[in-house]
Protein backbone atom coordinates (compact mmCIF):
# COMPACT_ATOMS: atom_id res chain seq x y z
CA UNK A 1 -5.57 16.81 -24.03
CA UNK A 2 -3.50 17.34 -21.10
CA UNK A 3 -0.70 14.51 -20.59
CA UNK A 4 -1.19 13.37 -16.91
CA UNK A 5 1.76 10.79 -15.38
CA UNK A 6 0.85 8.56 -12.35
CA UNK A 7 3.53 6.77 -10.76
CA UNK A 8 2.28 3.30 -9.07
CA UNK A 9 2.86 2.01 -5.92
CA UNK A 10 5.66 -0.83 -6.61
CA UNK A 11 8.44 -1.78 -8.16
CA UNK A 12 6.14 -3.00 -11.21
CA UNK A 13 2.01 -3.15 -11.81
CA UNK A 14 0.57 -5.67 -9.45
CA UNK A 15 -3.52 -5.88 -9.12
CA UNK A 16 -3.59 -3.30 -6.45
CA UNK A 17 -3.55 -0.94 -9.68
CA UNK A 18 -6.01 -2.60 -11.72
CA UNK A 19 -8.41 0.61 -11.69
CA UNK A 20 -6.09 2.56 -13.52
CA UNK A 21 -5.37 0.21 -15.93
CA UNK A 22 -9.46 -0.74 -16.05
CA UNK A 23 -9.98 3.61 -16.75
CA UNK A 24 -7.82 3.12 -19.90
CA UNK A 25 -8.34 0.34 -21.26
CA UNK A 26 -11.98 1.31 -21.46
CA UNK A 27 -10.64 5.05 -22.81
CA UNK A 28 -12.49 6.59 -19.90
CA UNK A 29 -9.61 8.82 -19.08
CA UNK A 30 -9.44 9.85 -22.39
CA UNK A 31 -12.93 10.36 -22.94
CA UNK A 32 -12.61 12.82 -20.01
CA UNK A 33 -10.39 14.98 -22.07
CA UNK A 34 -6.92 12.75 -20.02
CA UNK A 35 -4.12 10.95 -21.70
CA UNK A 36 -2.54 9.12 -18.48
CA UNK A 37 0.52 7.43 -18.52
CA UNK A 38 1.07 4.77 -15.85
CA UNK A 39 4.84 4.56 -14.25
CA UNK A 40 7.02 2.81 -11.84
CA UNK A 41 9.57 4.47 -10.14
CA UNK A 42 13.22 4.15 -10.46
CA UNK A 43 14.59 3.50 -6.95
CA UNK A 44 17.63 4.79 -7.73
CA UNK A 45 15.91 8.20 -8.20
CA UNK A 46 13.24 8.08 -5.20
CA UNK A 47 10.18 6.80 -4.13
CA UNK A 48 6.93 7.99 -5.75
CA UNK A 49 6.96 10.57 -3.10
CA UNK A 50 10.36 11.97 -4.34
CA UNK A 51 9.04 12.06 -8.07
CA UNK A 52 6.31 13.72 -6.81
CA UNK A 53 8.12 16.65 -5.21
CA UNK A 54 10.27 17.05 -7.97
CA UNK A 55 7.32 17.64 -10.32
CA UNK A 56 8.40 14.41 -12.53
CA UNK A 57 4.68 13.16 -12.00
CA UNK A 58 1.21 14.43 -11.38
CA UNK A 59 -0.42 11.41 -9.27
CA UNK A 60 1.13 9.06 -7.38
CA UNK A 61 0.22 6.20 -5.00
CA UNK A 62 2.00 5.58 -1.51
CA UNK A 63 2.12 4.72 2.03
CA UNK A 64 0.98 7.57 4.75
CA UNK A 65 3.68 7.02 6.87
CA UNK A 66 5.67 8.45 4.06
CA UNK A 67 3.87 10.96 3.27
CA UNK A 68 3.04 12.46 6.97
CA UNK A 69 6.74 11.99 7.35
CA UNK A 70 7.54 14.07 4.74
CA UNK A 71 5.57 17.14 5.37
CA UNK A 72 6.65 16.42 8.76
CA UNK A 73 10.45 17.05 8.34
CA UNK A 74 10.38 19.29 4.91
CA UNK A 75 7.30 20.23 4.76
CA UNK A 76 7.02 19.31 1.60
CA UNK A 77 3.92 20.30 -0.35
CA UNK A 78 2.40 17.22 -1.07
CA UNK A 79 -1.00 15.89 -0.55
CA UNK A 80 -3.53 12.78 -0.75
CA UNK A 81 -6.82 13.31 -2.52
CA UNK A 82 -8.16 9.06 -2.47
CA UNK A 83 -7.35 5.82 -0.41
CA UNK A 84 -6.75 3.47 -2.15
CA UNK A 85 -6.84 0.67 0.08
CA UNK A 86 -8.67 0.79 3.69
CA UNK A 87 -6.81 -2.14 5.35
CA UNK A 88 -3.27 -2.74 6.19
CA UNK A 89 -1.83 -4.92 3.38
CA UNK A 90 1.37 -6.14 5.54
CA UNK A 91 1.51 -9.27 6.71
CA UNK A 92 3.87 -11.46 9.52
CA UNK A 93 4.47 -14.57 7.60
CA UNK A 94 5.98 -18.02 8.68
CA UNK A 95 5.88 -21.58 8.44
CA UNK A 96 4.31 -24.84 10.55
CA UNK A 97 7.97 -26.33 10.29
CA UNK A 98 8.97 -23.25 12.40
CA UNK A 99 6.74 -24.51 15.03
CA UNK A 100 5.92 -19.92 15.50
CA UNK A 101 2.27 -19.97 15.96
CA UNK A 102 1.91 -16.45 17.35
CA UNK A 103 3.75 -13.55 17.48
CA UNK A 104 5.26 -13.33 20.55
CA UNK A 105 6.95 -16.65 19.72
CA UNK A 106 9.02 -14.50 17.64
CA UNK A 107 11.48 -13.60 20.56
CA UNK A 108 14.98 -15.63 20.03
CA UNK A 109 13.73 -16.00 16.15
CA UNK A 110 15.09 -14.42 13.09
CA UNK A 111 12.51 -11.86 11.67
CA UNK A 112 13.97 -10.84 8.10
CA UNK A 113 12.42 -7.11 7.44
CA UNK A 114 13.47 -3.85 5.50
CA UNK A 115 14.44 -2.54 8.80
CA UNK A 116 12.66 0.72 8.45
CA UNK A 117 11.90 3.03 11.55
CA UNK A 118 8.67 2.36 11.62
CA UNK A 119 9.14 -1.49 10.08
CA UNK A 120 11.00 -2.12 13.56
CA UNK A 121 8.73 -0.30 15.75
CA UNK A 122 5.32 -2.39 13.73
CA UNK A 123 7.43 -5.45 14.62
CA UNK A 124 8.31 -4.21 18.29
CA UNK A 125 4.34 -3.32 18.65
CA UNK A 126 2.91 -6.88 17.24
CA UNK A 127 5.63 -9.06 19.57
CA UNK A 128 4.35 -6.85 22.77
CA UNK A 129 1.21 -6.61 21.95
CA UNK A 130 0.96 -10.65 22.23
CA UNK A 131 2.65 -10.60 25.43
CA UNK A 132 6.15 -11.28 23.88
CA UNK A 133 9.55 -9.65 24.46
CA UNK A 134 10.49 -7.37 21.44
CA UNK A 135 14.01 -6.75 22.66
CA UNK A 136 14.26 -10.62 21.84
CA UNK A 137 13.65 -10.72 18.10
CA UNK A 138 16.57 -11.31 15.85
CA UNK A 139 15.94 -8.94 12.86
CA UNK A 140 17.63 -9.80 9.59
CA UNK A 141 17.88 -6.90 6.87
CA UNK A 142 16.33 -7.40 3.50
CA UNK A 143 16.19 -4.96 2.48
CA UNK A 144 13.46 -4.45 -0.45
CA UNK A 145 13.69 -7.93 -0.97
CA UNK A 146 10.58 -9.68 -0.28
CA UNK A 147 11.36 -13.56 1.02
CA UNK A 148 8.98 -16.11 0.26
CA UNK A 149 7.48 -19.24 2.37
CA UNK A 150 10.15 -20.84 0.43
CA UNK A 151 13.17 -18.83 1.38
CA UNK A 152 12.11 -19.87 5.00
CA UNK A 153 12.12 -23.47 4.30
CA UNK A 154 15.21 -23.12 3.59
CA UNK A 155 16.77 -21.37 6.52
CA UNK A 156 16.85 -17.98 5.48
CA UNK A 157 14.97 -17.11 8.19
CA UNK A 158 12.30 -18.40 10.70
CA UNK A 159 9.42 -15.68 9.76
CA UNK A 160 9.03 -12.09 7.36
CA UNK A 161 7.79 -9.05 8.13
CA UNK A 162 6.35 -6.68 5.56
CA UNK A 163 4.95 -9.16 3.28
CA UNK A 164 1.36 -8.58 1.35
CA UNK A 165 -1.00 -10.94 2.33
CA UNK A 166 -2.66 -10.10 -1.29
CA UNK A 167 0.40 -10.46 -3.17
CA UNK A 168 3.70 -11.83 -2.12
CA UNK A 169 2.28 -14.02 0.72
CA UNK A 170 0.85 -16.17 -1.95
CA UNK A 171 4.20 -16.64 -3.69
CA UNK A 172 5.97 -19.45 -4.02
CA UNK A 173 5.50 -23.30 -3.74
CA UNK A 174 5.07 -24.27 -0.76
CA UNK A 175 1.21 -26.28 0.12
CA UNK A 176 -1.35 -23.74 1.77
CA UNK A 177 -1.90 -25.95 4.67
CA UNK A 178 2.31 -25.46 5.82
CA UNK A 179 2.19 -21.46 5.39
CA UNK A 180 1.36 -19.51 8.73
CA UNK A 181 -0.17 -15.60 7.52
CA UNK A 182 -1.30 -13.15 10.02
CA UNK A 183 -2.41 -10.05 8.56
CA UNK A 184 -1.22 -7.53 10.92
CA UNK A 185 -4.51 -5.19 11.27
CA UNK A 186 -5.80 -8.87 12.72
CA UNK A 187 -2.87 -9.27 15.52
CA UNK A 188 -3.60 -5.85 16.54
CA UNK A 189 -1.59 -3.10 14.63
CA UNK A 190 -2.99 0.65 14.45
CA UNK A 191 -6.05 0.61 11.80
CA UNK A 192 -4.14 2.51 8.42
CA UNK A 193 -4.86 2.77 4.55
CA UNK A 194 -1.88 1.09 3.46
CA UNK A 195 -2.12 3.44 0.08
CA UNK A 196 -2.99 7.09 -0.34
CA UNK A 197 -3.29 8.40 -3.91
CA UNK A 198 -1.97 11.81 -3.95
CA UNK A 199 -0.42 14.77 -5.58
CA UNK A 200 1.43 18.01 -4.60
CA UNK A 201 -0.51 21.60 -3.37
CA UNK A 202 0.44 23.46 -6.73
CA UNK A 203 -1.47 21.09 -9.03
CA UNK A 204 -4.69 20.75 -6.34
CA UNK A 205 -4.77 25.01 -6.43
CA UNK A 206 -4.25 25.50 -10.23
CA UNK A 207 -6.13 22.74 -11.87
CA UNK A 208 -8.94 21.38 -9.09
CA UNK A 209 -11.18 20.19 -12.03
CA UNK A 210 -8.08 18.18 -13.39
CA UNK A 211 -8.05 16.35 -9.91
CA UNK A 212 -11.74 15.92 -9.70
CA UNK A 213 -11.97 14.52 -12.75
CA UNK A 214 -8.99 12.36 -12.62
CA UNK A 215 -10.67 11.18 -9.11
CA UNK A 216 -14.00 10.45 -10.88
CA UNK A 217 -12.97 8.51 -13.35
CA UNK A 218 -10.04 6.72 -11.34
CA UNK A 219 -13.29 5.68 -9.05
CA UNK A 220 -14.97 4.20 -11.83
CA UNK A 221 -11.75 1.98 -13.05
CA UNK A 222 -11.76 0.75 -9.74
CA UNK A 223 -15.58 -0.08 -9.26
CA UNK A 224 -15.24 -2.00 -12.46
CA UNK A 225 -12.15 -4.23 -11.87
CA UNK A 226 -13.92 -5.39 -8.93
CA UNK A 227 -17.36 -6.26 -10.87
CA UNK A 228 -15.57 -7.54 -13.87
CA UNK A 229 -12.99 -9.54 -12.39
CA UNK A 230 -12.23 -11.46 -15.25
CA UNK A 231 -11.87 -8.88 -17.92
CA UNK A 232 -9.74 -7.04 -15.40
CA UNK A 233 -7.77 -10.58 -14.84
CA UNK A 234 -7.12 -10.35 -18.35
CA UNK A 235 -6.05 -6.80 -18.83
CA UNK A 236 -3.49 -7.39 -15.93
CA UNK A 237 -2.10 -10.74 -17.86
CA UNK A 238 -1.28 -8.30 -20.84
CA UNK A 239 0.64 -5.55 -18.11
CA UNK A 240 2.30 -8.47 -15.31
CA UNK A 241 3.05 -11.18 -17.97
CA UNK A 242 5.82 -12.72 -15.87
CA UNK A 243 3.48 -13.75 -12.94
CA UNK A 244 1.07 -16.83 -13.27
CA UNK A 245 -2.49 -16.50 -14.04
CA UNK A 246 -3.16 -17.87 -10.84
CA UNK A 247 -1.10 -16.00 -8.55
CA UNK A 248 -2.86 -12.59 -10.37
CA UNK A 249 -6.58 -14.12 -9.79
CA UNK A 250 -5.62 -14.82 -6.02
CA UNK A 251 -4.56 -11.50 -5.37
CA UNK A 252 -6.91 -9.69 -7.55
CA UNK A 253 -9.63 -11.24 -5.27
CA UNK A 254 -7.96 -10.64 -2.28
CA UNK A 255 -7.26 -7.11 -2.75
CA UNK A 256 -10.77 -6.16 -4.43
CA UNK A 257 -12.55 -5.62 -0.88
CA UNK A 258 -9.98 -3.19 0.26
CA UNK A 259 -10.73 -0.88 -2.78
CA UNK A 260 -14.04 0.63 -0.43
CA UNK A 261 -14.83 1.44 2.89
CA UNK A 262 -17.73 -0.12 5.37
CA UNK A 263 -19.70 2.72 3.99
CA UNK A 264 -19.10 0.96 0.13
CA UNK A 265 -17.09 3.87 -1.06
CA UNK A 266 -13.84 4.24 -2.77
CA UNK A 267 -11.20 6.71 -1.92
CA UNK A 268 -12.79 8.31 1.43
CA UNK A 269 -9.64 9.14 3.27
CA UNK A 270 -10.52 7.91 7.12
CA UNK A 271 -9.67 10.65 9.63
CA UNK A 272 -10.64 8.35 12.02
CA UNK A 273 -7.97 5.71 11.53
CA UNK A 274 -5.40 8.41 9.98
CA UNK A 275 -5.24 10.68 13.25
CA UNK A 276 -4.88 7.86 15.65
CA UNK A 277 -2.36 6.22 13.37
CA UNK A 278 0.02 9.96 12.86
CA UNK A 279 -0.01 9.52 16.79
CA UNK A 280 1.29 5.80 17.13
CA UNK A 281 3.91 6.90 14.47
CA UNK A 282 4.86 10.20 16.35
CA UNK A 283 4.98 7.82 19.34
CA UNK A 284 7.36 5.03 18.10
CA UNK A 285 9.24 7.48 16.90
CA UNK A 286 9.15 7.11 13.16
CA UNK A 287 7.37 10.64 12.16
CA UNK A 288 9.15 13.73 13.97
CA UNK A 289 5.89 14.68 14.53
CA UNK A 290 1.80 14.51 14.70
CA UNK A 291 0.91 18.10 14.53
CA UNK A 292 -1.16 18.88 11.21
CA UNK A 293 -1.81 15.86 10.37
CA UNK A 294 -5.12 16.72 9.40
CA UNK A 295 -3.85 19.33 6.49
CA UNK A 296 -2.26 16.17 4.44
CA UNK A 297 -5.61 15.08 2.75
CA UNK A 298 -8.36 16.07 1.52
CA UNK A 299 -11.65 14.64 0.96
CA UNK A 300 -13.11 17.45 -1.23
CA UNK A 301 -12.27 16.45 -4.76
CA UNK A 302 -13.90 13.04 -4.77
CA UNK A 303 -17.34 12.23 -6.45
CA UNK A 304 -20.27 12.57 -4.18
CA UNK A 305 -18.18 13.56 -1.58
CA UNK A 306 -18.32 17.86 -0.15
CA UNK A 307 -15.55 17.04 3.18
């Protein structure tokens, strides 16, 4: 039985992975001949990406943007065989005692961001495309820490960038009614899957019927954790312990819908929304550039699916 490691897409499990831990825990994987082992990465050693390219995994889960960047500028053999999600999972996030109640009220504020290339250029895009002035934000780095409706209250800064509406927007204590969320695929960012599930060229050409079946069954965890939300609520308790039961069900219900497309599938890799969003990259001037976009996925290995 082939040992198969898939790095996640976070610093630890969060219910954005619940399909792999669904597979399993209901020995799926292993009844399809798989033992998986589910990692985090090390950020002192690289992003999943970086593991990937160094042959330390076999699957991984990540953002596009990284991965279009990297075949951009290295050329780098890598490759995405499933979305995972079909939404944008960022988030602009503030407060009512800011008095922000739109984006472009953001110019003269402090934004707090991990001031990425293409972090800055989302945030530059969201203020302008509200009619504000994006030379006027105040950007704070921080880095990969990810501030909470509290750390606002208390002066840290007047609104976040880069927060999950399905996960850390939902942290901390302040009420519902004083927290101001605005996904940004609903204030008008470029449509993106905010997660790719991938692998590198080598493995895809030597073992397709590894991938396809680690695809299949990958599709099934994920069909279930959304039916069986409370069996899945409890199989995350066992792997998150440290997060309230609460917190876990709100995201896990949050996140569930982004799992499939319009179309009800999982993993169909958009080239509608992936094209269009290489270009606004390319544009802004975080990807060196758009050309072959198209070669960084494929569609071929996923069940019921021959493009």
């Amino acid at each position: 039985m082939p040992h198969i490691r898939v790095m996640l897409d976070y610093f630890h499990p969060w219910p954005n992975s619940s399909g792999f831990y669904v597979a399993r825990a209901r020995r799926w994987f292993a009844e399809a001949g798989l033992d998986v082992e589910l990692v985090v990465q090390d950020p002192g050693r690289g992003d999943t990406l970086e593991y990937l390219a160094r042959g330390e995994v076999d699957f991984g889960v990540f953002p596009p943007n990284r991965l279009l960047a990297r075949r951009a500028a290295h050329g780098q053999p890598l490759i995405a065989v499933a979305a995972v999600n079909h939404r944008g999972l960022e988030a602009i996030q503030t407060t009512a005692s800011t008095g922000i109640t739109r984006p472009r009220e953001l110019a003269g504020r402090r934004l707090a961001l991990n001031p990425t290339p293409r972090g800055l250029a989302m945030v530059r895009h969201l203020v302008a495309a509200d009619g504000g002035d994006p030379d006027a934000v105040v950007t704070i780095d921080a880095g990969t820490r990810e501030l909470t409706v509290d750390d606002i209250e208390a002066g840290e800064a007047d609104a976040t960038f880069g927060t999950y509406w399905s996960w850390d927007a939902l942290r901390g204590d302040l009420p519902e009614e004083r927290r101001v969320t605005w996904p940004v695929d609903e204030i008008g960012a470029p449509l993106y899957h905010s997660y790719l599930l991938g692998t590198n060229e080598r493995l895809l050409a030597e073992q397709p019927s590894l991938v396809r079946d680690f695809l299949a069954v990958t599709a099934r965890g994920y069909a279930a954790a959304a039916q069986d939300t409370e069996r899945t609520l409890e199989l995350l308790e066992g792997v998150i312990p440290y997060f309230p039961r609460p917190l876990i069900a709100r995201s896990l219900a949050l996140i569930a819908p982004t799992w499939t497309d319009p179309q009800g599938r999982w993993g169909v890799i958009d080239p509608a929304r992936t094209g269009p969003y290489a270009h606004w990259l390319a544009e802004h001037g975080a990807l060196a550039h758009d050309r072959d976009w198209d070669r960084s996925f494929t569609n071929a290995l996923l069940p019921a699916v021959t493009a």
